[in-house]
Protein backbone atom coordinates (compact mmCIF):
# COMPACT_ATOMS: atom_id res chain seq x y z
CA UNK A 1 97.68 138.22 15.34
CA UNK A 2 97.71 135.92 18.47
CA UNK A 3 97.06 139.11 20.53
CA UNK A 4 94.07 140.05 18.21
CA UNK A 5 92.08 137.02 18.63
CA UNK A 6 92.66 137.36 22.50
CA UNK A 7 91.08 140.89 22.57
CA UNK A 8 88.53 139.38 20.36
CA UNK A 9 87.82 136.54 22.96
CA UNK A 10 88.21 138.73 25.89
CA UNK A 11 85.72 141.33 24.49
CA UNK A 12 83.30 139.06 23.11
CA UNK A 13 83.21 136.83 26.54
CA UNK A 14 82.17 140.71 28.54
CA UNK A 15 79.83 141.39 25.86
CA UNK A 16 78.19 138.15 25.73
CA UNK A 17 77.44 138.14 29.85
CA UNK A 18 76.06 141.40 29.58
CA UNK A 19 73.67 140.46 26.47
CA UNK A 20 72.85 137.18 28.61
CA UNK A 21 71.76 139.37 31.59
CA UNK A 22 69.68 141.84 29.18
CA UNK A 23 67.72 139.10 27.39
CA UNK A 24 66.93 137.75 31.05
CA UNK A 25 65.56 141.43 31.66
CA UNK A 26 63.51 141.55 28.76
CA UNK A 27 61.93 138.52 29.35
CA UNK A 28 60.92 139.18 32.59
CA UNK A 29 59.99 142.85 32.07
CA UNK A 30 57.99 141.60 28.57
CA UNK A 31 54.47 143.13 29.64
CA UNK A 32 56.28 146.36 30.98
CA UNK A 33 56.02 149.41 29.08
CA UNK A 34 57.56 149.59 25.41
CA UNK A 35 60.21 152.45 26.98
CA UNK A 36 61.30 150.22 29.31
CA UNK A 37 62.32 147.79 26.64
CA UNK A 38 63.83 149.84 24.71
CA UNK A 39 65.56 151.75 27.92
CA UNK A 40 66.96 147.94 28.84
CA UNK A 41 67.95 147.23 24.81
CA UNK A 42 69.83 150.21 25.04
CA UNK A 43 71.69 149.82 28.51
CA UNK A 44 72.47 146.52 26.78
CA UNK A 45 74.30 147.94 23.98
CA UNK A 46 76.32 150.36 26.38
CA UNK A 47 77.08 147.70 29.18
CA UNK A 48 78.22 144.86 26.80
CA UNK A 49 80.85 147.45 25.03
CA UNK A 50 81.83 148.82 28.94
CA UNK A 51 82.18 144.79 29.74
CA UNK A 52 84.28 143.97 26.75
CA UNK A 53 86.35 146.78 27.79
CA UNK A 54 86.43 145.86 31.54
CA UNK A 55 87.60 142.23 30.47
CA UNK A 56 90.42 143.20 27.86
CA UNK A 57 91.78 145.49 30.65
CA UNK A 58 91.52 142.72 33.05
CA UNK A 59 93.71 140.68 30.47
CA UNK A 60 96.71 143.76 30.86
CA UNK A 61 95.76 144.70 26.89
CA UNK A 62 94.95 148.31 28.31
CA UNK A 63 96.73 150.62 30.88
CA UNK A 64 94.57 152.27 33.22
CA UNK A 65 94.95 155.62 31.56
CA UNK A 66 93.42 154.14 28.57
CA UNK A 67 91.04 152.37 30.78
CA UNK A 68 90.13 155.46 31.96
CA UNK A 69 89.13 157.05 29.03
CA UNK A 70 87.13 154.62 27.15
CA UNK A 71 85.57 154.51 30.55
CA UNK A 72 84.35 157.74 30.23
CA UNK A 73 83.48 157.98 26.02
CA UNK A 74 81.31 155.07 27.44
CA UNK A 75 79.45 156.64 29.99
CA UNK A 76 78.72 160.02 27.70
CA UNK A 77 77.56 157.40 25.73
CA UNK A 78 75.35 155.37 28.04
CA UNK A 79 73.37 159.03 29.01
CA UNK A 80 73.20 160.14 25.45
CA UNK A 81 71.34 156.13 24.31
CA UNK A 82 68.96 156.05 27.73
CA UNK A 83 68.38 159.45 26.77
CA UNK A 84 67.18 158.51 23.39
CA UNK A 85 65.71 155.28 24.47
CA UNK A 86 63.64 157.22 26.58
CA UNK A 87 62.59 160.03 24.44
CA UNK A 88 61.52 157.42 21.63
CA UNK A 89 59.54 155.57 23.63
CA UNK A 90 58.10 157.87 25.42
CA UNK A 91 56.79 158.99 21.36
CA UNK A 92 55.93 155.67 20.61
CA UNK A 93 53.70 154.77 23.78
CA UNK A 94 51.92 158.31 23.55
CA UNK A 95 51.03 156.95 20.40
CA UNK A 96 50.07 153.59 21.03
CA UNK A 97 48.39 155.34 23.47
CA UNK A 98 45.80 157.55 21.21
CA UNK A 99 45.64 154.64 18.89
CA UNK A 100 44.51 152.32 21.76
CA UNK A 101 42.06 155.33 22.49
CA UNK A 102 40.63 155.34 18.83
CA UNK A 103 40.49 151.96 18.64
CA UNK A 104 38.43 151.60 21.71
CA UNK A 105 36.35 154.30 20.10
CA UNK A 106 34.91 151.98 17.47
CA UNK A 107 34.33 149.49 19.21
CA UNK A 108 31.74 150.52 21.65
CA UNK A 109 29.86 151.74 18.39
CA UNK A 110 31.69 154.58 16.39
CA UNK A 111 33.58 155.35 13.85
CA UNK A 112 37.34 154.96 14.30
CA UNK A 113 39.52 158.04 13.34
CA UNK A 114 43.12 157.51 13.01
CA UNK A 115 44.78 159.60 15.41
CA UNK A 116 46.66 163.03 13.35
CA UNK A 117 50.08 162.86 15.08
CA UNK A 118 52.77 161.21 12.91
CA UNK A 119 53.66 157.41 14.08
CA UNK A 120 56.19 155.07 13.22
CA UNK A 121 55.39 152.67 10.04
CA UNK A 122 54.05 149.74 11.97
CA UNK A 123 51.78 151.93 14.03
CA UNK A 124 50.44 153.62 10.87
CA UNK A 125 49.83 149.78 9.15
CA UNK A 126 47.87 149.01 12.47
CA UNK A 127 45.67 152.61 12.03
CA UNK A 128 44.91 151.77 8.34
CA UNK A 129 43.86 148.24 9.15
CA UNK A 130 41.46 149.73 12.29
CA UNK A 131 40.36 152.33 9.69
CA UNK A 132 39.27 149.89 7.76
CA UNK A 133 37.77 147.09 9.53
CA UNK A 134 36.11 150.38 11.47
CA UNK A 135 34.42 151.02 7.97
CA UNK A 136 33.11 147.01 7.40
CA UNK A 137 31.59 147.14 10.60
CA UNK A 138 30.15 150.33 10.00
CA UNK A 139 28.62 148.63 6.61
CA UNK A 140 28.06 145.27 8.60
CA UNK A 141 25.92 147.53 11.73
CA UNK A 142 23.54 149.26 8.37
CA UNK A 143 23.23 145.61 6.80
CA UNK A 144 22.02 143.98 10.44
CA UNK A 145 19.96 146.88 11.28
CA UNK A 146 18.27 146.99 7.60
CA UNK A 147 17.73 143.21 7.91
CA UNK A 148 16.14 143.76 11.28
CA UNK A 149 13.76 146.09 9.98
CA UNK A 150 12.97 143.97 6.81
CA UNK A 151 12.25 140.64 9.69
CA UNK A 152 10.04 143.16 11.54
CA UNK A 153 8.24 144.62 8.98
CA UNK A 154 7.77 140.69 7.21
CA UNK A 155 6.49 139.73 10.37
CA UNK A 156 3.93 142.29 10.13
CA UNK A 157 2.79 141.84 6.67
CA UNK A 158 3.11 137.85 6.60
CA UNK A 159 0.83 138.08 10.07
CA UNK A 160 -1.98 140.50 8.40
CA UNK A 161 -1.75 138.30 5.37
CA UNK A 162 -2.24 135.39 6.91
CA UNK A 163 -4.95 136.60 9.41
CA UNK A 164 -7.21 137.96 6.72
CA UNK A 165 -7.68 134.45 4.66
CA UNK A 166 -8.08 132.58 7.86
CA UNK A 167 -10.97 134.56 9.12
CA UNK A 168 -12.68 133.99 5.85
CA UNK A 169 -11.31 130.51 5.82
CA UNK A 170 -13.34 129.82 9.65
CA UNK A 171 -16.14 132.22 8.64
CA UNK A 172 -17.17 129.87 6.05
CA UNK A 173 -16.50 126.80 7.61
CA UNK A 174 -18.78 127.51 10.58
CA UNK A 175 -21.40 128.60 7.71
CA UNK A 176 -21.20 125.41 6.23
CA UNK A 177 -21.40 123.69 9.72
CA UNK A 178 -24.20 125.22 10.69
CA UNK A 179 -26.17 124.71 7.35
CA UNK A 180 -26.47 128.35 6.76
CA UNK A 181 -24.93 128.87 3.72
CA UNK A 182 -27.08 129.91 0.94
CA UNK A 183 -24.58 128.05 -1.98
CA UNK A 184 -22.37 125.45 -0.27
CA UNK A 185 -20.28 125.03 -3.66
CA UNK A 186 -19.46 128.51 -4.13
CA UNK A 187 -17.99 128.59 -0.51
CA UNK A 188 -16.12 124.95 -0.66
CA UNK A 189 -14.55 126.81 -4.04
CA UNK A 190 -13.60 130.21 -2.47
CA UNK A 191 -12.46 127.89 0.72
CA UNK A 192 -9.91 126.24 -1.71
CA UNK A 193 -9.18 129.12 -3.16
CA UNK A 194 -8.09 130.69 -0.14
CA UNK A 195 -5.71 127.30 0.82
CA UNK A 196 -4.15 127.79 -2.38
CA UNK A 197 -2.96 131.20 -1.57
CA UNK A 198 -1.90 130.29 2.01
CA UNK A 199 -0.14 127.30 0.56
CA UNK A 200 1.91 129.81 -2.29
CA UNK A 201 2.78 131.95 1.02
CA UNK A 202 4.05 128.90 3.33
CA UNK A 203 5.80 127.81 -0.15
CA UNK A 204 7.57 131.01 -0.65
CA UNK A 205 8.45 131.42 3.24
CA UNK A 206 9.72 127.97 2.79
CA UNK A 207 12.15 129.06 -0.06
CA UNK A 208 12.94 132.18 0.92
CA UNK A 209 14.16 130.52 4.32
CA UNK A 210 16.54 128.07 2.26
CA UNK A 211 17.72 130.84 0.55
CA UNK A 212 18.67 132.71 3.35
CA UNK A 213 20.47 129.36 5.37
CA UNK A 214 22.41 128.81 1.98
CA UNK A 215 20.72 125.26 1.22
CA UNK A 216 18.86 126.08 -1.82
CA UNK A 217 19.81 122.78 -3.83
CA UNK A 218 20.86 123.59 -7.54
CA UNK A 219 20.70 120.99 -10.43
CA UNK A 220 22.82 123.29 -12.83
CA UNK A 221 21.89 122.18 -16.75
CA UNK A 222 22.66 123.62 -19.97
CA UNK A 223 19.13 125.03 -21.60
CA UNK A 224 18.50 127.56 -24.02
CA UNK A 225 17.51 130.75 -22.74
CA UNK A 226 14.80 130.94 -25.57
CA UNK A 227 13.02 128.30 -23.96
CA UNK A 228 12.75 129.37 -20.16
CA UNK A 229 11.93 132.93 -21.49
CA UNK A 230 9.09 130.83 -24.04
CA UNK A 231 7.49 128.84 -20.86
CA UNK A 232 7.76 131.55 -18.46
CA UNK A 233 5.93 134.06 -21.03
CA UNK A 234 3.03 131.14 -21.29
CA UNK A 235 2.61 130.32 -18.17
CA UNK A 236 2.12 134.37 -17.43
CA UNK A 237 0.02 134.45 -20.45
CA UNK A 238 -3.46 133.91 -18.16
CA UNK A 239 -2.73 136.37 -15.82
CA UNK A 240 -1.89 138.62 -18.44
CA UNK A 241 -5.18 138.23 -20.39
CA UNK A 242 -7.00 138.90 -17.00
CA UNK A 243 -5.49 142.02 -16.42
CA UNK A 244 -5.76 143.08 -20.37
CA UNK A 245 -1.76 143.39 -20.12
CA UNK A 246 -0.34 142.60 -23.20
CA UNK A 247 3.28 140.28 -23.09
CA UNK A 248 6.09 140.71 -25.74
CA UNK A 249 8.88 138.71 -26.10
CA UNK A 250 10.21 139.01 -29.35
CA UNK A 251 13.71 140.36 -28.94
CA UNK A 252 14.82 136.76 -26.88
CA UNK A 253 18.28 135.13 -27.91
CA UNK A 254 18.60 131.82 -28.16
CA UNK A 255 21.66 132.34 -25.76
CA UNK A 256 22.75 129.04 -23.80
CA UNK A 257 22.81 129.45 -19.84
CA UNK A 258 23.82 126.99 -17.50
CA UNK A 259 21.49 126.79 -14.67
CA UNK A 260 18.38 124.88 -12.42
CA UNK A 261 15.62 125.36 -15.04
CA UNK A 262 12.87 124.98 -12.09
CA UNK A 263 14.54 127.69 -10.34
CA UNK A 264 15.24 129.71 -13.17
CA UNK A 265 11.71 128.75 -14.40
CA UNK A 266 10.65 130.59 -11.26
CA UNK A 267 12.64 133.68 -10.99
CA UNK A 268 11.20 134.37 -14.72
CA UNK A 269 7.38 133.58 -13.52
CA UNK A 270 8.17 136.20 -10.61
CA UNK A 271 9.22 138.51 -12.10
CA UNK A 272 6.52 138.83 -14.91
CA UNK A 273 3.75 138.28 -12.15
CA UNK A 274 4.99 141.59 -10.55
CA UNK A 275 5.24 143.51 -13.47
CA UNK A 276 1.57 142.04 -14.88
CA UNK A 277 0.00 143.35 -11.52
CA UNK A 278 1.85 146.52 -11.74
CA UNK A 279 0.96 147.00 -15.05
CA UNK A 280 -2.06 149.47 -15.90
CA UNK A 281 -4.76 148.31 -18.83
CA UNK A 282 -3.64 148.06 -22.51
CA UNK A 283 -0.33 148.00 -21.25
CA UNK A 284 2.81 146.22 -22.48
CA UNK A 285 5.25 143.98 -19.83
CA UNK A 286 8.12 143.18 -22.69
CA UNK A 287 10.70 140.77 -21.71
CA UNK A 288 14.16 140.59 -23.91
CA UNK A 289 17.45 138.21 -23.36
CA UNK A 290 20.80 139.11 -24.98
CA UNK A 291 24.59 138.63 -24.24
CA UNK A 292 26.57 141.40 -22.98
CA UNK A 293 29.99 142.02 -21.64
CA UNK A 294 29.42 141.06 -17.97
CA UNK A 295 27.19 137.75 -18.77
CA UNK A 296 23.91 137.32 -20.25
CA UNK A 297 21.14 139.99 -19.38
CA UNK A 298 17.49 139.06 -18.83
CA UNK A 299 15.64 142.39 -18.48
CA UNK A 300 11.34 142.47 -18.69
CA UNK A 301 10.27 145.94 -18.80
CA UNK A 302 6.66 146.95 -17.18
CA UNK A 303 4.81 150.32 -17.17
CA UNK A 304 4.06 150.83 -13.28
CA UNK A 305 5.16 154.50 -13.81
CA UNK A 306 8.33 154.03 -11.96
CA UNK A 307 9.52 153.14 -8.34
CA UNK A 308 10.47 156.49 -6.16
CA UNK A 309 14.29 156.65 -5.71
CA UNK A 310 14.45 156.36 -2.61
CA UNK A 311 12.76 152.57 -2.66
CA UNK A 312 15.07 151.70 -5.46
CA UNK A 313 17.35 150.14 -2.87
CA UNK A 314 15.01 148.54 -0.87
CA UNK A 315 12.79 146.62 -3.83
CA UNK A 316 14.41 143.41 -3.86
CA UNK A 317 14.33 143.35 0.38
CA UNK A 318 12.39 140.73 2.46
CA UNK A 319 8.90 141.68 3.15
CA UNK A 320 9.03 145.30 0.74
CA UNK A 321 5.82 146.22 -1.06
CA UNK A 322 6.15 149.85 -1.16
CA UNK A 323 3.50 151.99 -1.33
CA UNK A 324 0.13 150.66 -0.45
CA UNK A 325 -0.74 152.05 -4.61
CA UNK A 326 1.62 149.26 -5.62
CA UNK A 327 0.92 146.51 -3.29
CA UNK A 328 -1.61 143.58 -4.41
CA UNK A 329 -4.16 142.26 -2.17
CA UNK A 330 -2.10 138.62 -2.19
CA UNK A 331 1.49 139.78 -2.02
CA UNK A 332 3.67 139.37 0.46
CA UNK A 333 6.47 140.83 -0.48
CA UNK A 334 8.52 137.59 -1.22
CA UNK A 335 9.10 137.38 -4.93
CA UNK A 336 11.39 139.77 -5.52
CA UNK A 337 13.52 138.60 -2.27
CA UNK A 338 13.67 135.46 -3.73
CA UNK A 339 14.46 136.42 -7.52
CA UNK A 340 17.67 138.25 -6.12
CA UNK A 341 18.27 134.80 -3.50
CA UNK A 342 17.91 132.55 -6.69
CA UNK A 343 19.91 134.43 -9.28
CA UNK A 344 22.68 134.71 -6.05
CA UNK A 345 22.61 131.30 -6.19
CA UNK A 346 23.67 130.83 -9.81
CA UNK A 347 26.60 133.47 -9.21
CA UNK A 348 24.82 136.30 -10.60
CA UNK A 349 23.05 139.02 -10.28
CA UNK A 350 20.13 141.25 -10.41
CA UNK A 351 19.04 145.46 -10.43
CA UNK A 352 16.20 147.74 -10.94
CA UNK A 353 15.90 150.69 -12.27
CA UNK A 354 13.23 153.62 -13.85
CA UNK A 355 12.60 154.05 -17.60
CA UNK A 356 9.90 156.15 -18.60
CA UNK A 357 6.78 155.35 -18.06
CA UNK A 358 7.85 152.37 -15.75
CA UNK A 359 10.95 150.45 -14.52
CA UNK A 360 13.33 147.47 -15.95
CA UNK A 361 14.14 144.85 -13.89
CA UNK A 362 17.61 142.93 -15.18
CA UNK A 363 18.86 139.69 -14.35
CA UNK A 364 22.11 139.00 -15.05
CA UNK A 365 23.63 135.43 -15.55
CA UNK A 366 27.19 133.89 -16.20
CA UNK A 367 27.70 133.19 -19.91
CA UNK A 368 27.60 129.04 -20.02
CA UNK A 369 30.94 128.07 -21.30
């Protein structure tokens, strides 16, 4: 037994040094290649059992024929582990390799493919996780470039929109300065009307902006849906009569929501105003509330004769009028951008989509608890 623990001691003290040295090797060869590593890991394993050896024989617990032998079962093994050592990571670094390749790939504006050769597990989690943050940014590079296009074309429209009122704006003004105007009233009246409009456009630019920096302030309260649907559909009502559109709201739950009844108040008044203008004589804009499974659905119905599919996904976009058939002289292209910002805001949500003879727009809202 005494003999034992000496071997023990003897062959853990060679083993030990030779780990020692090997850890010293791998830190200093850390940013070498990963088949070096592995090439020293493995000359570790061999050298620390040749070592242990080395020191029990030093101790006289083997004769130098056995000394001999396990001398030489060591070496076969020392070639046949740097062997392996360096096949494997040889594999591995070809593969880091085409990963490294693919990676670099995506990020100078592709699409990453995961290379097709086999890899080891870890290599594979790293593809998957390129493969898919390669798809985000693909989704991310559409969103930024859609945005930019929505900016560019708002830019236009708000800068036509705004040009037009101000030249009538400073073509009366300098006909009332210079005493030419044949009825002074009727110009101070279309002058004011004109203000108003460019007031309702710096108003919605204004909200549309908080929207967008996330600072749209919310005074959440519990109101019956009923009621916001009641004073939207009355406020509309005038607009309505003008354009011989006829409103219906008859199929309204008194559901209870929890949200900013201005806001709210607003979204409704949008909505209806687009459908109204979009709406043809004797027509019918119907607007109905219920509970479903997801929340509670607002939906108000208009007969515009449908959107084209293709500008389904782009209706609720900053600055989109679509065709010049659907766009009203005073529109900016604002409302429905902030309808979608506003019912964000509340944790909801809110679609298009074509129904004969028009299209239904849908708000949906969280059920208050």
């Amino acid at each position: 037994m005494h003999a034992n623990l000496l071997i023990a001691l003897y062959a853990f003290a060679g083993a030990a040094s030779s780990g020692l040295v090997g850890a010293v090797a791998l830190r200093i060869l850390r940013r070498r290649s990963l088949t070096v590593s592995l090439a020293v890991v493995s000359a570790v394993g061999v050298v620390a059992m040749l070592a242990g050896t080395l020191a029990v024989a030093w101790a006289m617990f083997l004769s130098p024929h056995d000394l001999k032998v396990v001398t030489t079962v060591v070496a076969m093994a020392a070639v046949v582990s740097l062997a392996t050592a360096l096949v494997l990571g040889r594999r591995v670094v070809s593969h880091s390799r085409e990963l490294a390749s693919a990676a670099r790939s995506f990020g100078d504006g592709g699409d990453f493919t995961a290379p097709h050769l086999p890899a080891t597990a870890e290599l594979e989690a790293v593809s998957r996780e390129l493969e898919a943050t390669s798809i985000r940014l693909a989704a991310s590079r559409d969103r930024e470039r859609a945005l930019e296009t929505s900016r560019r074309e708002l830019v236009a429209w708000i800068s036509h929109d705004l040009r037009t009122p101000l030249a009538g704006l400073r073509a009366m003004a300098e006909a009332l300065e210079d005493g030419v105007a044949t009825d002074p009233a009727r110009y101070l009246t279309q002058m004011r009307t004109e203000v108003e409009r460019l007031n309702g456009m710096v108003g919605d630019l204004f909200e549309l902006s908080r929207i967008h920096a996330g600072a749209l302030p919310l005074t959440p309260a519990r109101v019956s849906l009923y009621d916001l649907v009641s004073d939207a559909l009355a406020g509309a009502d005038p607009l309505a009569r003008e354009h011989g559109v006829r409103l219906v709201g008859d199929r309204v739950d008194p559901v209870p929501v929890e949200v900013d009844g201005k806001e709210m108040s607003r979204v409704l008044g949008n909505l209806l105003v687009n459908a109204i203008r979009r709406t043809p004589a004797d027509g019918t804009v119907a607007v109905t509330a219920a509970r479903a499974a997801e929340g509670v659905v607002v939906s108000v119905t208009d007969g515009c004769g449908g959107i084209p599919e293709e500008d389904l996904p782009r209706v609720f976009d900053t600055g989109w009028r679509g065709t010049h058939a659907r766009t009203p002289p005073a529109g900016a292209g604002l409302g429905l951008a902030i309808v979608r910002g506003i019912v964000e805001a509340h944790r909801g949500s809110a679609t298009v989509r074509n129904i004969p003879g028009g299209c239904r727009f849908e708000v949906t809202l969280p059920t208050a608890p």
